[in-house]
Protein backbone atom coordinates (compact mmCIF):
# COMPACT_ATOMS: atom_id res chain seq x y z
CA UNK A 1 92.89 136.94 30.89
CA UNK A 2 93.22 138.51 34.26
CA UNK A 3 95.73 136.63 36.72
CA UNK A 4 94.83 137.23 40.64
CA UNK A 5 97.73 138.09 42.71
CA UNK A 6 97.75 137.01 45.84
CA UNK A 7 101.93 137.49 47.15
CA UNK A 8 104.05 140.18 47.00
CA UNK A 9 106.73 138.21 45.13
CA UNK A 10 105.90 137.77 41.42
CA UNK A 11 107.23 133.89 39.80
CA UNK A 12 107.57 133.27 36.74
CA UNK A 13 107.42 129.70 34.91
CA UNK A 14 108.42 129.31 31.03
CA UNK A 15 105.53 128.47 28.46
CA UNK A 16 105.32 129.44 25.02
CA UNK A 17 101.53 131.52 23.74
CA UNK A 18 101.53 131.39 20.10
CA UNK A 19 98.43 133.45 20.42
CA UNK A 20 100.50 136.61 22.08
CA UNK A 21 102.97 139.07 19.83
CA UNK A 22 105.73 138.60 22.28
CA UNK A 23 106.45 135.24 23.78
CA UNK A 24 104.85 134.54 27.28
CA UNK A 25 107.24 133.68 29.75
CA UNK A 26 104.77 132.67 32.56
CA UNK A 27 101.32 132.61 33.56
CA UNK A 28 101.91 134.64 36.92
CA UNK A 29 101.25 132.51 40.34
CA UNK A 30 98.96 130.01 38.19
CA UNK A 31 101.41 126.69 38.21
CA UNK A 32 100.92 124.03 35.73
CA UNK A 33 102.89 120.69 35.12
CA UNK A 34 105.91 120.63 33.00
CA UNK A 35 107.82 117.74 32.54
CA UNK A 36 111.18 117.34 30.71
CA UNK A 37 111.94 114.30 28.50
CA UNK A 38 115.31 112.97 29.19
CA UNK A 39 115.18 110.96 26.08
CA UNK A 40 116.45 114.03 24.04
CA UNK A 41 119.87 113.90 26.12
CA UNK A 42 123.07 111.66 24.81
CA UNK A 43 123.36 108.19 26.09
CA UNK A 44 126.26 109.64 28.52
CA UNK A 45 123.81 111.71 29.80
CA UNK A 46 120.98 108.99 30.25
CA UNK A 47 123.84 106.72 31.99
CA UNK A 48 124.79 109.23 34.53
CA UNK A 49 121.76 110.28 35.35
CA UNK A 50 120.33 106.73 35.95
CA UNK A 51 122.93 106.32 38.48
CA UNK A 52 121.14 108.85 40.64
CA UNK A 53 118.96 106.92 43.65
CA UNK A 54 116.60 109.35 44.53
CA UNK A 55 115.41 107.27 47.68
CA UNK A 56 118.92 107.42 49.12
CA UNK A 57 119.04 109.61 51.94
CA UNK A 58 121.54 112.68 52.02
CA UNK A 59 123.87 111.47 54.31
CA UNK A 60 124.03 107.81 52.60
CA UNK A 61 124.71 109.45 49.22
CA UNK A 62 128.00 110.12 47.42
CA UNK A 63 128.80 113.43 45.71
CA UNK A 64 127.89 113.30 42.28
CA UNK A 65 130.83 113.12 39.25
CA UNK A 66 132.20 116.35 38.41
CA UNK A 67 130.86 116.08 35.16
CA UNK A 68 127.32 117.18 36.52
CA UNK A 69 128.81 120.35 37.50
CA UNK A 70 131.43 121.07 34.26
CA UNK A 71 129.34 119.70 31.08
CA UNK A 72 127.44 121.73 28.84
CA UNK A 73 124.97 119.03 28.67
CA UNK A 74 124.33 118.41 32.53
CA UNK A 75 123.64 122.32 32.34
CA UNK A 76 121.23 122.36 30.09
CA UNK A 77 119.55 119.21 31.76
CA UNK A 78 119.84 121.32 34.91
CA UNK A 79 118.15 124.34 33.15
CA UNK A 80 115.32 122.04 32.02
CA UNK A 81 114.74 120.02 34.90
CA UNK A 82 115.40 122.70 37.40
CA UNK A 83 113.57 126.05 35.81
CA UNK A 84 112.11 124.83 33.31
CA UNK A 85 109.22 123.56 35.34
CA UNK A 86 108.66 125.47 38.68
CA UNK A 87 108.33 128.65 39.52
CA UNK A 88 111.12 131.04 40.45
CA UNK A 89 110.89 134.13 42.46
CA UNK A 90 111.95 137.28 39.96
CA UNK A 91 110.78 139.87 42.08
CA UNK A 92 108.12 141.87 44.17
CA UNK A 93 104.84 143.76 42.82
CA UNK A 94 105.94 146.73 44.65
CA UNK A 95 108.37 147.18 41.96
CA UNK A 96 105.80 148.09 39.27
CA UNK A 97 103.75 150.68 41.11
CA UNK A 98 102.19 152.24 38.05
CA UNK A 99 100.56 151.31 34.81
CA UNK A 100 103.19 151.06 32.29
CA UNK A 101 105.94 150.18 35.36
CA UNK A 102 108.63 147.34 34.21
CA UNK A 103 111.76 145.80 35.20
CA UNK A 104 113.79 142.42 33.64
CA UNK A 105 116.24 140.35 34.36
CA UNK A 106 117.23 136.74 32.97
CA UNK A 107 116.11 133.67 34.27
CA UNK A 108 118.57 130.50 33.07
CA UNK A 109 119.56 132.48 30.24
CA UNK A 110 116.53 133.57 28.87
CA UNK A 111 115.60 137.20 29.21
CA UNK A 112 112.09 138.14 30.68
CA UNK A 113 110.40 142.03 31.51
CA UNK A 114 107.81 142.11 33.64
CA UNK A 115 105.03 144.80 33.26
CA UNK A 116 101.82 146.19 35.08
CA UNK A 117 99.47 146.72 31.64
CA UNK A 118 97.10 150.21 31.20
CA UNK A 119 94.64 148.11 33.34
CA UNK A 120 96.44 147.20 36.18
CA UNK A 121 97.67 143.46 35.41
CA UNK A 122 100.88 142.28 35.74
CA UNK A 123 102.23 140.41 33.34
CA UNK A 124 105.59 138.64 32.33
CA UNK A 125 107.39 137.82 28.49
CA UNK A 126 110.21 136.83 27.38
CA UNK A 127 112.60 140.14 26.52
CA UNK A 128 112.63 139.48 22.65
CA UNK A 129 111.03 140.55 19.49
CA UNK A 130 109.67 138.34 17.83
CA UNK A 131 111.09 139.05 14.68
CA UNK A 132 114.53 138.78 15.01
CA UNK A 133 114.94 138.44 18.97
CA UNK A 134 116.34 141.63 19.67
CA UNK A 135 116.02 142.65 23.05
CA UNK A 136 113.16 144.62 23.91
CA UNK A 137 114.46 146.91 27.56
CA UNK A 138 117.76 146.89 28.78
CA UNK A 139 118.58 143.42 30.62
CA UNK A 140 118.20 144.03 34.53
CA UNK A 141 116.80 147.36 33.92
CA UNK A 142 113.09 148.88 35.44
CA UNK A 143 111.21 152.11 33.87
CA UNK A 144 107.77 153.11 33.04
CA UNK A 145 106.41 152.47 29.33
CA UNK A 146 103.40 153.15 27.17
CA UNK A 147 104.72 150.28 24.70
CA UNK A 148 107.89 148.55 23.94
CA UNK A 149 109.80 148.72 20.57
CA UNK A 150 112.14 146.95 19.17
CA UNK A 151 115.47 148.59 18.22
CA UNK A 152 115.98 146.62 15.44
CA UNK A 153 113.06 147.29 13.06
CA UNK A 154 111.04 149.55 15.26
CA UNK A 155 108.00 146.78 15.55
CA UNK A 156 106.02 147.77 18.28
CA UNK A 157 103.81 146.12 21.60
CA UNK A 158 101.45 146.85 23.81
CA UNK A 159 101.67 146.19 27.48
CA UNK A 160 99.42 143.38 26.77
CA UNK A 161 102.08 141.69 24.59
CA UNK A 162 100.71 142.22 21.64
CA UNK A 163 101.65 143.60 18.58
CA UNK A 164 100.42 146.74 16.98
CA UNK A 165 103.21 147.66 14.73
CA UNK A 166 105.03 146.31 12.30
CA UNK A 167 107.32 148.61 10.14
CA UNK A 168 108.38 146.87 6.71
CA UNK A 169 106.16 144.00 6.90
CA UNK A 170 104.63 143.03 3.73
CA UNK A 171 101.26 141.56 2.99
């Protein structure tokens, strides 16, 4: 599917495509709804968090407990409420000037490369293999590809995200 760009910045937003050999990490500057389910959080969590008065203005409120800032949970609330459903400048398309051009980064701890394909298109996945997660380019780094390949077992995808090799697979 061809994605229109229409900004110099590029966003990315998480989703997972089952249908792709490397995890999506965003359709590019096409938002959808996410929502995050609270539910899944402990009861602490649920408690403090219902203490929150959104329709209180900023100058009426009170600083929240430090908790929100020091618990592993709150953080991974945050992560979820936060990036897990908008979109979050990662960089510019002058960065990938060519075909095969890439850079990555991570994004609330979850590495991403983003790539202009053999036909032009940019697109964005998370930095992993999908066979045993190994990084795919070197975190915060940029370069020009023809493919990516895992270190691990050498499996092998296009600039389309898909695979096209897969050494020691059986069947």
């Amino acid at each position: 599917m061809k994605r229109t760009i229409r900004s110099a910045s590029l966003f990315l937003k998480n989703r997972t495509d089952s249908r792709q050999g490397i995890s999506t990490a965003s359709d590019i500057l096409t938002p959808q709804s996410q929502s995050f389910q609270i539910a899944k959080f402990s009861t602490h969590i649920q408690a403090e968090v219902s203490r929150w008065d959104p329709s209180i203005s900023v100058d009426a409120a009170s600083t929240p407990p430090s908790s929100w800032f020091t618990d592993p949970e709150f953080y991974q609330l945050e992560r979820q409420a936060v990036f897990g459903g908008s979109w979050v400048a990662v960089g510019r398309t002058d960065q990938l000037k060519g075909n095969g051009a890439f850079f990555s980064g991570t994004l609330a701890g979850e590495p991403y490369v983003v790539v202009r394909d053999k036909e032009g298109t940019i697109r964005a996945f998370f930095n992993v293999c999908r066979h045993h997660a190994a990084q795919l380019t070197p975190l915060c780094g940029q370069g020009c590809v023809d493919k990516f390949v895992c270190p691990y077992h050498g499996w092998t995808y296009g600039l389309d995200g898909r695979l096209t090799k897969a050494l020691r697979l059986k069947g």
